[in-house]
N, C-alpha and C. Protein backbone atom coordinates (compact mmCIF):
# COMPACT_ATOMS: atom_id res chain seq x y z
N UNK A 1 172.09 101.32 -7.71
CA UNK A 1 172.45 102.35 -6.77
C UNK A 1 173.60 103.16 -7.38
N UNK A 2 173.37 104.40 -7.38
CA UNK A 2 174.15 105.52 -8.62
C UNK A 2 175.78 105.37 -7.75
N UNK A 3 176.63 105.23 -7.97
CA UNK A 3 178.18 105.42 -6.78
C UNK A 3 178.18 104.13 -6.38
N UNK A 4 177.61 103.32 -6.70
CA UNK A 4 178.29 101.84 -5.84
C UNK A 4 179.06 101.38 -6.05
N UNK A 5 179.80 100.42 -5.53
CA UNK A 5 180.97 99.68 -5.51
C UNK A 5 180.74 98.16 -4.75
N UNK A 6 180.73 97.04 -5.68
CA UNK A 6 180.75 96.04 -5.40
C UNK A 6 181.73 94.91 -5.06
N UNK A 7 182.22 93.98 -3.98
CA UNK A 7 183.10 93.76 -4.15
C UNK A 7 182.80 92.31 -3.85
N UNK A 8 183.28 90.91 -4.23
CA UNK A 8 182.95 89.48 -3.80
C UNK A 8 183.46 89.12 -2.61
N UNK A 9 183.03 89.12 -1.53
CA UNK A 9 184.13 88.33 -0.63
C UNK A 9 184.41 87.13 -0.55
N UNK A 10 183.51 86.46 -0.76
CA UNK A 10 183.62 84.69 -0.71
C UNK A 10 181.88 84.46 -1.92
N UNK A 11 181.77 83.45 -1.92
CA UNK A 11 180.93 82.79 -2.79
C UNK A 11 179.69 83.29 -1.95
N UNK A 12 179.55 83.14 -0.79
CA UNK A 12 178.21 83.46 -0.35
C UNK A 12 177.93 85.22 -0.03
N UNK A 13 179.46 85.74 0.33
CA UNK A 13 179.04 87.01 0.62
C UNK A 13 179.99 88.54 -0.48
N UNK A 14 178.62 89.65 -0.36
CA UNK A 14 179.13 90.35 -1.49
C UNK A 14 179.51 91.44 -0.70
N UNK A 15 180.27 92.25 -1.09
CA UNK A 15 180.18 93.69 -0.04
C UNK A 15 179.80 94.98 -1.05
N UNK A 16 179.09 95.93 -0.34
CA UNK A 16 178.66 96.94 -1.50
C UNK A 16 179.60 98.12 -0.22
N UNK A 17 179.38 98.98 -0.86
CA UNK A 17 180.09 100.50 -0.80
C UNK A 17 179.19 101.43 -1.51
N UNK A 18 178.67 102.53 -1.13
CA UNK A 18 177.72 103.57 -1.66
C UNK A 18 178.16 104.81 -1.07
N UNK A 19 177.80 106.20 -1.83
CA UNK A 19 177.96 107.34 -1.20
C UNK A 19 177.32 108.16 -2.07
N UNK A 20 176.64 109.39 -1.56
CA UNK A 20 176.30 110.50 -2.48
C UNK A 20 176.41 111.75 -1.84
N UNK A 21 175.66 113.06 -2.68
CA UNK A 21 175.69 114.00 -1.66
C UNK A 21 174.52 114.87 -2.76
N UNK A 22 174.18 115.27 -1.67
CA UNK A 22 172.95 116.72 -2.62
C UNK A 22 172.64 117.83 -2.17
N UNK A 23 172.69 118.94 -3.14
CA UNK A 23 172.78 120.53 -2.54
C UNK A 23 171.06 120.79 -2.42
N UNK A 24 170.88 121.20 -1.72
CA UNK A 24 169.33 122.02 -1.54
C UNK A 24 169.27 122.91 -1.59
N UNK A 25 168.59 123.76 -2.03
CA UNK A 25 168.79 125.06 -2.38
C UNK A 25 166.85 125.56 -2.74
N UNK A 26 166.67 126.75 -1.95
CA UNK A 26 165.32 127.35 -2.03
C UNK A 26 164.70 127.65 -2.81
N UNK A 27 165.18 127.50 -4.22
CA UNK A 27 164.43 127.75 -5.45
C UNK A 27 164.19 126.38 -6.24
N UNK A 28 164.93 125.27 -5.54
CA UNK A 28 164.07 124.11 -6.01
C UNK A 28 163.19 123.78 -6.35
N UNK A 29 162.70 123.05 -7.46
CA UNK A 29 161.12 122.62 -8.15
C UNK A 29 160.21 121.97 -7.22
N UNK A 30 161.28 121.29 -6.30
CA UNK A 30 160.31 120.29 -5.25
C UNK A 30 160.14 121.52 -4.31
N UNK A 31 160.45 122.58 -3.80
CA UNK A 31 160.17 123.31 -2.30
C UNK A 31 159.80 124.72 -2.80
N UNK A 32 159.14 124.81 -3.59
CA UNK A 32 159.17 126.13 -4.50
C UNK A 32 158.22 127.34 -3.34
N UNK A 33 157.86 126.41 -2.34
CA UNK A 33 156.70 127.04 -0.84
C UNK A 33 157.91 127.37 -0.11
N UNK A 34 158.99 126.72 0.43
CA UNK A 34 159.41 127.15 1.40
C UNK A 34 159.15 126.31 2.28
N UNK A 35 158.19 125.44 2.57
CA UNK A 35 157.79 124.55 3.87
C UNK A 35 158.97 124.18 4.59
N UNK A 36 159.79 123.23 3.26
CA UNK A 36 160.51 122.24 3.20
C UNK A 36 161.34 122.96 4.36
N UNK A 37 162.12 124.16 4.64
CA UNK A 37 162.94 124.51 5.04
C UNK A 37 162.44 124.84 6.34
N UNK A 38 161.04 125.57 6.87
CA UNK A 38 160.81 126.08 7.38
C UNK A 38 160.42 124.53 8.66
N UNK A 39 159.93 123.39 8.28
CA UNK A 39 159.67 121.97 8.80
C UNK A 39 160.96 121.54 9.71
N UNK A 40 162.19 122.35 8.86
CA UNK A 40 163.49 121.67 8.89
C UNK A 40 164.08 122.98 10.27
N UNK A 41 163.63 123.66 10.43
CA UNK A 41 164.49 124.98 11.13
C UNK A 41 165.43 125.40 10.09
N UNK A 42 165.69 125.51 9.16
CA UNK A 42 167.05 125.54 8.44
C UNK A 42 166.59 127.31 7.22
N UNK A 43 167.13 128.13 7.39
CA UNK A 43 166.41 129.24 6.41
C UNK A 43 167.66 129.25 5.37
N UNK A 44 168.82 128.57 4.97
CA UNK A 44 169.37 129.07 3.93
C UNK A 44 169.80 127.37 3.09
N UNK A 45 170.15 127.54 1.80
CA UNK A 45 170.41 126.42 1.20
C UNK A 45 171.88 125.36 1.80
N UNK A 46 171.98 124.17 1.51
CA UNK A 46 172.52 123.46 2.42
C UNK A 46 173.24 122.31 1.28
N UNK A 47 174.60 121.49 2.09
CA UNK A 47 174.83 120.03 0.91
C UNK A 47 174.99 118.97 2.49
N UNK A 48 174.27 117.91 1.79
CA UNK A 48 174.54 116.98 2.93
C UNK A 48 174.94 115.44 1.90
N UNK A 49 175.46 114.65 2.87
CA UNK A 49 175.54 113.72 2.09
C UNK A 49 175.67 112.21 2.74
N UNK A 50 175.53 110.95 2.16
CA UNK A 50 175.51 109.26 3.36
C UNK A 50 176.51 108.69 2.63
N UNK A 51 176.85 107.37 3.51
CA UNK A 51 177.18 106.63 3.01
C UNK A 51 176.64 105.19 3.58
N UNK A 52 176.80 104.17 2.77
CA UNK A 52 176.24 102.78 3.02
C UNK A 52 177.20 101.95 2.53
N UNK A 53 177.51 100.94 3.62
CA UNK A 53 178.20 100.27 3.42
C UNK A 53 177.94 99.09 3.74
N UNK A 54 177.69 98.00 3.01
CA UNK A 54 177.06 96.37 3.64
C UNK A 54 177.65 95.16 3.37
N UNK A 55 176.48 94.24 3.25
CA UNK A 55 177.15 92.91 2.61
C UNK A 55 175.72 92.30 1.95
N UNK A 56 175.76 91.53 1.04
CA UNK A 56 174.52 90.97 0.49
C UNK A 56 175.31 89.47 1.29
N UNK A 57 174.39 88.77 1.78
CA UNK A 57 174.52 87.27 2.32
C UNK A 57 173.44 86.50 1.07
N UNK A 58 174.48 85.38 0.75
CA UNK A 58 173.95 84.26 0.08
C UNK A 58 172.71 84.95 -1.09
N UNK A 59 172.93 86.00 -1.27
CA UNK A 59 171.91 86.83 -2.69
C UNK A 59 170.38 86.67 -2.01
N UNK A 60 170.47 86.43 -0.60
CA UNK A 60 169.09 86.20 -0.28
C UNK A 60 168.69 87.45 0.46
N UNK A 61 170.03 88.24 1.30
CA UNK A 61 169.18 89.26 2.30
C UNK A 61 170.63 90.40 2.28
N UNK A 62 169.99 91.42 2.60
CA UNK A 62 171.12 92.58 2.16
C UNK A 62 171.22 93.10 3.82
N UNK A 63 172.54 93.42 4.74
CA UNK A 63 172.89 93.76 5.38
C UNK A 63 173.26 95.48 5.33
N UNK A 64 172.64 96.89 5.85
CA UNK A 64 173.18 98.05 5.44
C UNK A 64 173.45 98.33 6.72
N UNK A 65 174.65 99.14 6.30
CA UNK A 65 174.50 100.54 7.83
C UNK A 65 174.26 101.92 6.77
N UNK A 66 173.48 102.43 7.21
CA UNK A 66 173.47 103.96 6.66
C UNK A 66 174.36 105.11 7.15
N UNK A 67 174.72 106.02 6.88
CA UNK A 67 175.32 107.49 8.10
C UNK A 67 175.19 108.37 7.14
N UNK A 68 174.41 109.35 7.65
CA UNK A 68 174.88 110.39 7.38
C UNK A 68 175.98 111.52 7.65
N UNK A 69 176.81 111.46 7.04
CA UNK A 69 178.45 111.49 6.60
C UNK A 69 178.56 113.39 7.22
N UNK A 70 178.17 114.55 6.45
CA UNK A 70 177.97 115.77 6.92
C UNK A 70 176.81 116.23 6.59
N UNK A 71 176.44 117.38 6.85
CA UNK A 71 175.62 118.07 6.18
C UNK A 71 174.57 118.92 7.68
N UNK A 72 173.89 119.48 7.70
CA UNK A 72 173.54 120.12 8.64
C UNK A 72 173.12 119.41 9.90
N UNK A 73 173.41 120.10 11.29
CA UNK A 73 172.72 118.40 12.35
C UNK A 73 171.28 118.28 12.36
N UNK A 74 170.37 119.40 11.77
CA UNK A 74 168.93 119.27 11.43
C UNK A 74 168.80 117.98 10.77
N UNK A 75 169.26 117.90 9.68
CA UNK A 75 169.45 116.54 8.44
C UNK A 75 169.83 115.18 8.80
N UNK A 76 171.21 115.43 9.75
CA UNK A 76 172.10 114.36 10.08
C UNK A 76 171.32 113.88 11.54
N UNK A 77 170.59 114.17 12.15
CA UNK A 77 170.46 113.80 12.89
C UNK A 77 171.58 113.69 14.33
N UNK A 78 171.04 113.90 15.73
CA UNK A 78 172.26 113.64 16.70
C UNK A 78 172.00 112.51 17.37
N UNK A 79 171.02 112.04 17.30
CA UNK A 79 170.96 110.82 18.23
C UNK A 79 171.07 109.61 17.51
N UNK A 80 171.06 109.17 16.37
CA UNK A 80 170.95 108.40 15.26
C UNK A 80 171.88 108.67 14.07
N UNK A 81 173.02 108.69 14.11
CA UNK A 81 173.89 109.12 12.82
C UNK A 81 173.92 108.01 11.50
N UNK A 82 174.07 106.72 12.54
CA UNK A 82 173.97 105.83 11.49
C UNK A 82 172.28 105.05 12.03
N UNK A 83 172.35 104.27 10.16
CA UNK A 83 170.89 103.50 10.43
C UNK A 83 171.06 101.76 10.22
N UNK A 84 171.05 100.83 10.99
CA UNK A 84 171.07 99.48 10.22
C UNK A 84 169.98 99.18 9.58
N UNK A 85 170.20 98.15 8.57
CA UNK A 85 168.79 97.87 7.88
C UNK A 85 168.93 96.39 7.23
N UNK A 86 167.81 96.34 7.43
CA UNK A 86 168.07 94.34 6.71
C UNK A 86 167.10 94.24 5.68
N UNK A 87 167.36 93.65 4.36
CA UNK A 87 166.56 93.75 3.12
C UNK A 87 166.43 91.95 2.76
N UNK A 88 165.25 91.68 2.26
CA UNK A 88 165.12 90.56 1.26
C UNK A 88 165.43 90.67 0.09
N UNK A 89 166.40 90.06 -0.57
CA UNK A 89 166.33 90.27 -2.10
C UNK A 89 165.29 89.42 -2.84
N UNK A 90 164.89 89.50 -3.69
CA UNK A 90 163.93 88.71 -4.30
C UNK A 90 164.60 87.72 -5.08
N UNK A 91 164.37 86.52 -5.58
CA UNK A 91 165.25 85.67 -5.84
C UNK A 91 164.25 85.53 -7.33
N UNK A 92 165.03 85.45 -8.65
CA UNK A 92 164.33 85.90 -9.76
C UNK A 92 164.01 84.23 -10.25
């Protein structure tokens, strides 16, 4: 994960830290139609950006909260700012 930050808290638990941000902009390779914007209500280019902040438990299951941090309320959502999420890690 590009920006992370890992930290040990105890033997069983890890804490991560993440953040990014990305400009959109209408001449993009991916939206080169326009849809993208037009799907979104949004007609001019935009930067939004999250952050995640968790814990990995015992290297077996990953704890996240998501948020989207700023960026337009089309993007960010108003009823849902943040997201929890629970992951399996695969054990190698």
């Amino acid at each position: 994960m590009p920006g992370c930050a890992k930290v040990p808290i105890s033997a069983d638990f890890h804490g991560h830290l993440a953040g990014g941000c990305n400009f959109q902009q209408r001449s993009s390779w991916v939206t080169r139609s326009g849809d993208f914007y037009s799907n979104l209500g949004i007609d001019h280019p935009f930067l939004f950006g999250k952050l995640v902040l968790g814990v990995d438990v015992v290297n077996a299951f990953r704890i996240s909260a998501v948020g989207a941090i700023f960026g337009p309320k089309e993007i960010r959502g108003e009823n849902a700012p943040w997201q929890l999420g629970v992951q399996v890690i695969p054990s190698n």
